[in-house]
PDB file of N, CA and C in Angstrom:
ATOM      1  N   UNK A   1     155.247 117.070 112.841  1.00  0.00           N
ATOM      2  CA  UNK A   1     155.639 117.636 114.112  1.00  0.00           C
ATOM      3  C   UNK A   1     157.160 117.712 114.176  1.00  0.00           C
ATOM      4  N   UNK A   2     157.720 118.665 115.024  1.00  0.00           N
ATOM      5  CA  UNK A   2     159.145 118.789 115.462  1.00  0.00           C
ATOM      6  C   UNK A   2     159.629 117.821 116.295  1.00  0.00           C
ATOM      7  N   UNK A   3     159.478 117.873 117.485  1.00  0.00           N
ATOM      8  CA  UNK A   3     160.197 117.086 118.340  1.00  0.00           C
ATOM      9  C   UNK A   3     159.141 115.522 118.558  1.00  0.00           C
ATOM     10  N   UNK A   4     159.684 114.322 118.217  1.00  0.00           N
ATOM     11  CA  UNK A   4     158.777 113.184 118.392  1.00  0.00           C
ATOM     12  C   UNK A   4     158.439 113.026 119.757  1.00  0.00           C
ATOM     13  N   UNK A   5     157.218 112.885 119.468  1.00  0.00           N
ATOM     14  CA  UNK A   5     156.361 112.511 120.914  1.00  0.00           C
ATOM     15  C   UNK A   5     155.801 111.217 121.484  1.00  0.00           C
ATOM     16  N   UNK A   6     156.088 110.362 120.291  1.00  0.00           N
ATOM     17  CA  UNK A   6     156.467 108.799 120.319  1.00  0.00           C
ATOM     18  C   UNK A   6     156.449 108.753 121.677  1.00  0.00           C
ATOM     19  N   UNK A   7     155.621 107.791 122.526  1.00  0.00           N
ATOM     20  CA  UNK A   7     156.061 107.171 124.072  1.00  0.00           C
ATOM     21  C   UNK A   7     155.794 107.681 125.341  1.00  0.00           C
ATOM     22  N   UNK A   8     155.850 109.406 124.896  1.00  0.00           N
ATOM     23  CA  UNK A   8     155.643 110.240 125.837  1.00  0.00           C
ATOM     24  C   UNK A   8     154.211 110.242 126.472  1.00  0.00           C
ATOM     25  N   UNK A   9     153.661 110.580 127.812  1.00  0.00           N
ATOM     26  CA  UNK A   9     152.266 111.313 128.339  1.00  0.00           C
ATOM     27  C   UNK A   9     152.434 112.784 128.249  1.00  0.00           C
ATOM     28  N   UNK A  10     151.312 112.895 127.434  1.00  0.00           N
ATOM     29  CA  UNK A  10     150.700 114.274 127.154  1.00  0.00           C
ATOM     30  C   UNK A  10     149.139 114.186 128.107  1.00  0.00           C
ATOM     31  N   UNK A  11     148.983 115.765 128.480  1.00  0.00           N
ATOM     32  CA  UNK A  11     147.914 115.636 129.679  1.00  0.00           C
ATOM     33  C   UNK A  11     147.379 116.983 128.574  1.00  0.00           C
ATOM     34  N   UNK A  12     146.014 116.455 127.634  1.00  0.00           N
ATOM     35  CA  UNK A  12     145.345 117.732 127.149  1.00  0.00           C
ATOM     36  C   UNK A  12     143.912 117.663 127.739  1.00  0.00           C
ATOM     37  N   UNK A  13     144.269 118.778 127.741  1.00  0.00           N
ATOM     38  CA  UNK A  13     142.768 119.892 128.722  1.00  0.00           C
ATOM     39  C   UNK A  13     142.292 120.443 127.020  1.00  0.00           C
ATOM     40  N   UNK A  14     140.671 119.963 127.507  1.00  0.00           N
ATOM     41  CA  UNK A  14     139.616 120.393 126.439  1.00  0.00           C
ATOM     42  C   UNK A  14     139.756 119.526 125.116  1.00  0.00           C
ATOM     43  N   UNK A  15     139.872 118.341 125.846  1.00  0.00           N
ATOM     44  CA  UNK A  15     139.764 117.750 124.880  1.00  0.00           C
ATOM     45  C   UNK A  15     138.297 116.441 124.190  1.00  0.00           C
ATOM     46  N   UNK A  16     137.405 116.891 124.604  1.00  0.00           N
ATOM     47  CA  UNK A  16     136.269 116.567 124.536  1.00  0.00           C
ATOM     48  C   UNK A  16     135.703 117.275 123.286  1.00  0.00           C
ATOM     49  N   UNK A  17     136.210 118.294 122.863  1.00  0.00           N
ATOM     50  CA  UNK A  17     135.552 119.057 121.571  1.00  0.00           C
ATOM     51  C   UNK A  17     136.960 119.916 121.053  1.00  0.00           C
ATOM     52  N   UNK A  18     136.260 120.522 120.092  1.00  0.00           N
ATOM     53  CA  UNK A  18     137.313 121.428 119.086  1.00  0.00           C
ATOM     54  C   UNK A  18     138.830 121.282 119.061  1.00  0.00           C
ATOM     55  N   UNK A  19     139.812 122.148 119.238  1.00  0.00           N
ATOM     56  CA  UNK A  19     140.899 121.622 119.069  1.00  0.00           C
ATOM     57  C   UNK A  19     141.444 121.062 119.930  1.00  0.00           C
ATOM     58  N   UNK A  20     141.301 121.004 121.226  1.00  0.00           N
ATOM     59  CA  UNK A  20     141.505 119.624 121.857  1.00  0.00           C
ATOM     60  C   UNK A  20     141.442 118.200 121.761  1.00  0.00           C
ATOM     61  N   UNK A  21     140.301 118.228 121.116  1.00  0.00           N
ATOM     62  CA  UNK A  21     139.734 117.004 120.189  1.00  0.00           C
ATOM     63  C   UNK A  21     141.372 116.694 118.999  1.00  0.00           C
ATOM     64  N   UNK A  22     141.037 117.729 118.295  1.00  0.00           N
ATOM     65  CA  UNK A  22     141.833 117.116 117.054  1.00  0.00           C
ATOM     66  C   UNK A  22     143.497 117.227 117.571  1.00  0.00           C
ATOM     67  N   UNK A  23     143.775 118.026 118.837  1.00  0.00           N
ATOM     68  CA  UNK A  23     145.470 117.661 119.163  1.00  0.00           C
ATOM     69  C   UNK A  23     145.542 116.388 119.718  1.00  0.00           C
ATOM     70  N   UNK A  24     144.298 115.848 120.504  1.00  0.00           N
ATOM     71  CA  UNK A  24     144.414 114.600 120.823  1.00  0.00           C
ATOM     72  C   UNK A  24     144.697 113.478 120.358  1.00  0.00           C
ATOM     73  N   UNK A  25     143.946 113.633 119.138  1.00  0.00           N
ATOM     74  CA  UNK A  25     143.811 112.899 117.567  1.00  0.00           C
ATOM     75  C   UNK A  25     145.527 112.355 116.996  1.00  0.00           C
ATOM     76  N   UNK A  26     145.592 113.939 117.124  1.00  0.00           N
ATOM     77  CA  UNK A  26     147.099 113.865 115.923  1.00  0.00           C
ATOM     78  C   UNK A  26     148.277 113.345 116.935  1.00  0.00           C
ATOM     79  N   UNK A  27     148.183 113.860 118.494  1.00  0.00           N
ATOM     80  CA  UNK A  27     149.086 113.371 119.009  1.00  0.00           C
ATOM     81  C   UNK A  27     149.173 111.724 119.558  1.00  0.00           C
ATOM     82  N   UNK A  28     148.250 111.522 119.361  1.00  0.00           N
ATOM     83  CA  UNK A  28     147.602 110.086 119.807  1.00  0.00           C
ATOM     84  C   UNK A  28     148.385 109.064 118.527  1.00  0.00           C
ATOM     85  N   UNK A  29     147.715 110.018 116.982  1.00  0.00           N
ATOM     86  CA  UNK A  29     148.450 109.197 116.514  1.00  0.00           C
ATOM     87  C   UNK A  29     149.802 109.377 115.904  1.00  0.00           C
ATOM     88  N   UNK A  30     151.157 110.338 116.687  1.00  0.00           N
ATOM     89  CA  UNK A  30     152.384 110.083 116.516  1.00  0.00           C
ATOM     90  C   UNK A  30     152.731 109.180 117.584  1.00  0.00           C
ATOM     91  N   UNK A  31     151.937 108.790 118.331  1.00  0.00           N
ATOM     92  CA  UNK A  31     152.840 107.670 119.489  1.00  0.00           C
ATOM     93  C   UNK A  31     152.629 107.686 120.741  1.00  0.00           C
ATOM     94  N   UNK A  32     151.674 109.058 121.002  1.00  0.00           N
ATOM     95  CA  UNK A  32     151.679 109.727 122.609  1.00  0.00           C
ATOM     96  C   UNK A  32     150.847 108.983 123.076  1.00  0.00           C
ATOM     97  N   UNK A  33     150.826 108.678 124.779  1.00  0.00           N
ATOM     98  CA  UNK A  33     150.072 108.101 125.299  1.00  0.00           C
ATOM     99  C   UNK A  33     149.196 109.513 125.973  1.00  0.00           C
ATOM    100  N   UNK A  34     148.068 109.588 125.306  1.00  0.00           N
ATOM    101  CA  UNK A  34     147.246 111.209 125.967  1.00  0.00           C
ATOM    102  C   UNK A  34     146.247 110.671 127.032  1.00  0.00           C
ATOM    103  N   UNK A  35     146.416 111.619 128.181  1.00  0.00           N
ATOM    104  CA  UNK A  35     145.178 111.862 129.544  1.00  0.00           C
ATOM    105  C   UNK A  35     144.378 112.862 128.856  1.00  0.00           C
ATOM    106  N   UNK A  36     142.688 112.370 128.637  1.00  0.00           N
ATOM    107  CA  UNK A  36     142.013 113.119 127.677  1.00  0.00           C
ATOM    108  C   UNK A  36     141.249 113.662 129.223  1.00  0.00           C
ATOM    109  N   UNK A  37     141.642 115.287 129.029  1.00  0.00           N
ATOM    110  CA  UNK A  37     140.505 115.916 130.279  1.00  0.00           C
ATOM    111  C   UNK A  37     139.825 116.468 129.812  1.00  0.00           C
ATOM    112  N   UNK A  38     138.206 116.644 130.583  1.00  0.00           N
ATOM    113  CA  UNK A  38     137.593 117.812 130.005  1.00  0.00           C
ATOM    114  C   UNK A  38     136.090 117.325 131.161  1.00  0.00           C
ATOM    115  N   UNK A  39     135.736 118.269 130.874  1.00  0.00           N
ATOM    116  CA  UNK A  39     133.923 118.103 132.034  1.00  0.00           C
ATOM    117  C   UNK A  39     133.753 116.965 131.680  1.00  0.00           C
ATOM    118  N   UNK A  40     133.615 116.642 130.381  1.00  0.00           N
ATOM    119  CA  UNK A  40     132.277 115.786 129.480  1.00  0.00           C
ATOM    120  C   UNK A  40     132.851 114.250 129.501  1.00  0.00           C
ATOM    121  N   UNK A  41     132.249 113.411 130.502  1.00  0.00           N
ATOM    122  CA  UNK A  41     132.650 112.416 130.665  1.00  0.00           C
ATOM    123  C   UNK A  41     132.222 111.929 129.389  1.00  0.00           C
ATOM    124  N   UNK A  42     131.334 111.265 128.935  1.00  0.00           N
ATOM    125  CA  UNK A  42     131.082 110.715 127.958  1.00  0.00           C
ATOM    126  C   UNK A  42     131.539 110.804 126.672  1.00  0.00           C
ATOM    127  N   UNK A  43     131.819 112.282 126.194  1.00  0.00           N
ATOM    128  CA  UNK A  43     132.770 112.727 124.866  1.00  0.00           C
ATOM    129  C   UNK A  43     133.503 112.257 125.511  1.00  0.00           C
ATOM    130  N   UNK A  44     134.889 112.055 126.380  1.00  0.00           N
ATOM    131  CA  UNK A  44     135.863 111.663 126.513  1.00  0.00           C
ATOM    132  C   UNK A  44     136.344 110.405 125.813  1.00  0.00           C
ATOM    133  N   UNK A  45     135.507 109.289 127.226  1.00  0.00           N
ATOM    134  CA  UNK A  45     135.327 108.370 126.842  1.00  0.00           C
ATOM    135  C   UNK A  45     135.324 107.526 124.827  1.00  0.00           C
ATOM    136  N   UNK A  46     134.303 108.551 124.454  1.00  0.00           N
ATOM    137  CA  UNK A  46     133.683 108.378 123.447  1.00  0.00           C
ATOM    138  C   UNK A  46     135.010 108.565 122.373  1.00  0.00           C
ATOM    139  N   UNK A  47     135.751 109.203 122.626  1.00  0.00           N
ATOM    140  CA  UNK A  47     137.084 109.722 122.236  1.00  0.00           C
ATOM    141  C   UNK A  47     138.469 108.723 122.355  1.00  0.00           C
ATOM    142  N   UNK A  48     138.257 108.534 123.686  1.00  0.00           N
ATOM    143  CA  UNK A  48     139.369 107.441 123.950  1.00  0.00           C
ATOM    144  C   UNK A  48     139.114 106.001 123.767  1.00  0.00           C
ATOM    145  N   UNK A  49     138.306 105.077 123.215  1.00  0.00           N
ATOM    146  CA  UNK A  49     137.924 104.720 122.694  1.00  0.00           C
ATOM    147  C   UNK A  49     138.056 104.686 120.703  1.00  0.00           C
ATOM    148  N   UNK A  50     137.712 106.002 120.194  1.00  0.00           N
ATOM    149  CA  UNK A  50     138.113 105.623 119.194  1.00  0.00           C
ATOM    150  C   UNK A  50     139.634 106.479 118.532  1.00  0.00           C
ATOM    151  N   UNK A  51     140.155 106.619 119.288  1.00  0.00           N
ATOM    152  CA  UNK A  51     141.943 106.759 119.796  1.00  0.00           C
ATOM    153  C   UNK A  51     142.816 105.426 118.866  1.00  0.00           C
ATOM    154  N   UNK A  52     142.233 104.653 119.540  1.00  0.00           N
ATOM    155  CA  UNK A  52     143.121 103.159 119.212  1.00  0.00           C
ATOM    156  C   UNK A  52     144.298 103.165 119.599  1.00  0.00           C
ATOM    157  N   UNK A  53     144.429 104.251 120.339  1.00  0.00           N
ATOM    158  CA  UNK A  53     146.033 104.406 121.125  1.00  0.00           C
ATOM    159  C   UNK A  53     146.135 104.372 122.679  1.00  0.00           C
ATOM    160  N   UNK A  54     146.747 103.863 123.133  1.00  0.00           N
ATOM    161  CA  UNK A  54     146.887 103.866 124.420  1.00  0.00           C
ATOM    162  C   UNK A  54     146.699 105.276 125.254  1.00  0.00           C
ATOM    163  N   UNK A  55     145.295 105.855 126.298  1.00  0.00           N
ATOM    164  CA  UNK A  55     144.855 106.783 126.690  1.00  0.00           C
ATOM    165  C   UNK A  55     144.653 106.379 127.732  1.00  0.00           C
ATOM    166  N   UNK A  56     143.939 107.868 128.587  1.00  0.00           N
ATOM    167  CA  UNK A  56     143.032 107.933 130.391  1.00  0.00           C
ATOM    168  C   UNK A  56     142.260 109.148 129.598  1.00  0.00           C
ATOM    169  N   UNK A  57     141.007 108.627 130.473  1.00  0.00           N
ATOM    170  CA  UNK A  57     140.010 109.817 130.691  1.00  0.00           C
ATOM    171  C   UNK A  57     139.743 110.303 131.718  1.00  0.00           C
ATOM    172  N   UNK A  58     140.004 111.515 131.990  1.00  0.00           N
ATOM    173  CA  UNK A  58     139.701 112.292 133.220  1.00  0.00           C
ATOM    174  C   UNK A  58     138.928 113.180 133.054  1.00  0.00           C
ATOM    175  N   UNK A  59     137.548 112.744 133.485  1.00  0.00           N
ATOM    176  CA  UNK A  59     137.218 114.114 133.739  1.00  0.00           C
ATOM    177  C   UNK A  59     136.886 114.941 134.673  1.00  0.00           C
ATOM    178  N   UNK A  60     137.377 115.841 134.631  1.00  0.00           N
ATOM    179  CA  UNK A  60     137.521 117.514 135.694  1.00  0.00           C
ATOM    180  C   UNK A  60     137.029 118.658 134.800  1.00  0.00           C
ATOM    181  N   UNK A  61     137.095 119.935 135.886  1.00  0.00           N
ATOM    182  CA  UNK A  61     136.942 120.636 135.804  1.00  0.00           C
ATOM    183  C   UNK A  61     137.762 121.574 136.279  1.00  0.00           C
ATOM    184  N   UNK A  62     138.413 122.320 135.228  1.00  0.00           N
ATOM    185  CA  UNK A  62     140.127 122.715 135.843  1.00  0.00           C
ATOM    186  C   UNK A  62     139.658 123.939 136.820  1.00  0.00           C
ATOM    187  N   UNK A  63     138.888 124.703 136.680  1.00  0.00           N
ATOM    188  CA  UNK A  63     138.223 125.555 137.619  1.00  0.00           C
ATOM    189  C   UNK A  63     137.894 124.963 139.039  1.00  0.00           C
ATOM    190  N   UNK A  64     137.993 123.869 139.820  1.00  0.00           N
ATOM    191  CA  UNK A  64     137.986 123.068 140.761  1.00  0.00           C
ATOM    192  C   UNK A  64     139.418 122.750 141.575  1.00  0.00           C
ATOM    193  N   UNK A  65     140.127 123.744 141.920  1.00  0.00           N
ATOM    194  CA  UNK A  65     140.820 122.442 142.615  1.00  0.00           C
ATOM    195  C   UNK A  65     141.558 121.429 142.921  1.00  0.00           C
ATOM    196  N   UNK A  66     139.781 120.626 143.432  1.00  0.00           N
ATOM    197  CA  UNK A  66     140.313 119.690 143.380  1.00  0.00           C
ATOM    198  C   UNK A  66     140.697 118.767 142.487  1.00  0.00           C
ATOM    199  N   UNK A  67     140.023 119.221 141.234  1.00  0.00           N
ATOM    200  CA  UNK A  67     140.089 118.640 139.801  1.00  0.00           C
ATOM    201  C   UNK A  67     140.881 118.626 139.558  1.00  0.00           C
ATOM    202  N   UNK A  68     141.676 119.678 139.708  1.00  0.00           N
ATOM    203  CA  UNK A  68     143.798 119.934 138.991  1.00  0.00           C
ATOM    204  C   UNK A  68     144.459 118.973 139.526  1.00  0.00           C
ATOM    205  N   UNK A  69     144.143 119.201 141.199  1.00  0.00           N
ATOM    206  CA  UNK A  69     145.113 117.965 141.705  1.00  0.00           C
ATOM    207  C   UNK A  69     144.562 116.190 141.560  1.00  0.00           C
ATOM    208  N   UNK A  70     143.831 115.662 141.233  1.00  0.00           N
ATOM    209  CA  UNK A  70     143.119 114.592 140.301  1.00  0.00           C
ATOM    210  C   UNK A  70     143.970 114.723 139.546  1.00  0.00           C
ATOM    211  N   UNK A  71     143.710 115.392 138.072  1.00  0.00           N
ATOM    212  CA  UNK A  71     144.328 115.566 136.722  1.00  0.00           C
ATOM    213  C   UNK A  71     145.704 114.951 136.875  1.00  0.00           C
ATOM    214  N   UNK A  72     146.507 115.492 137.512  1.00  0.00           N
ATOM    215  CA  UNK A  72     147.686 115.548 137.602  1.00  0.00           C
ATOM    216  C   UNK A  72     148.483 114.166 138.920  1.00  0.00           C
TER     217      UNK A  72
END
């Protein structure tokens, strides 16, 4: 990566599957502390968990709302 992300919160949307999944992954493991969103409570979870990095699981539905303002 370019700029280190070491320390920082990153807030990724869709990250319950596909490449959300794997930016979570990679950013998780340069240092980032990631808010894993996505519908799917359980992938989340299931995700942050095997992270081993300091995370939140939120899940929303960015089409909601009230979900965005949650998220955020």
């Amino acid at each position: 990566m370019g700029e280190s992300v070491a320390g920082k919160v990153i807030i990724m949307t869709g990250a319950s599957s596909g490449i959300g999944r794997a930016a979570a992954r990679l950013l998780a493991r340069e240092g980032a502390m990631v808010a894993l969103v996505a519908r799917d409570s359980s992938r989340l979870r299931s995700l942050g968990e095997a992270l081993g990095a300091p995370s939140i699981v939120v899940p929303a539905d960015l089409a909601e709302p009230g979900d965005t303002d949650r998220m955020v």
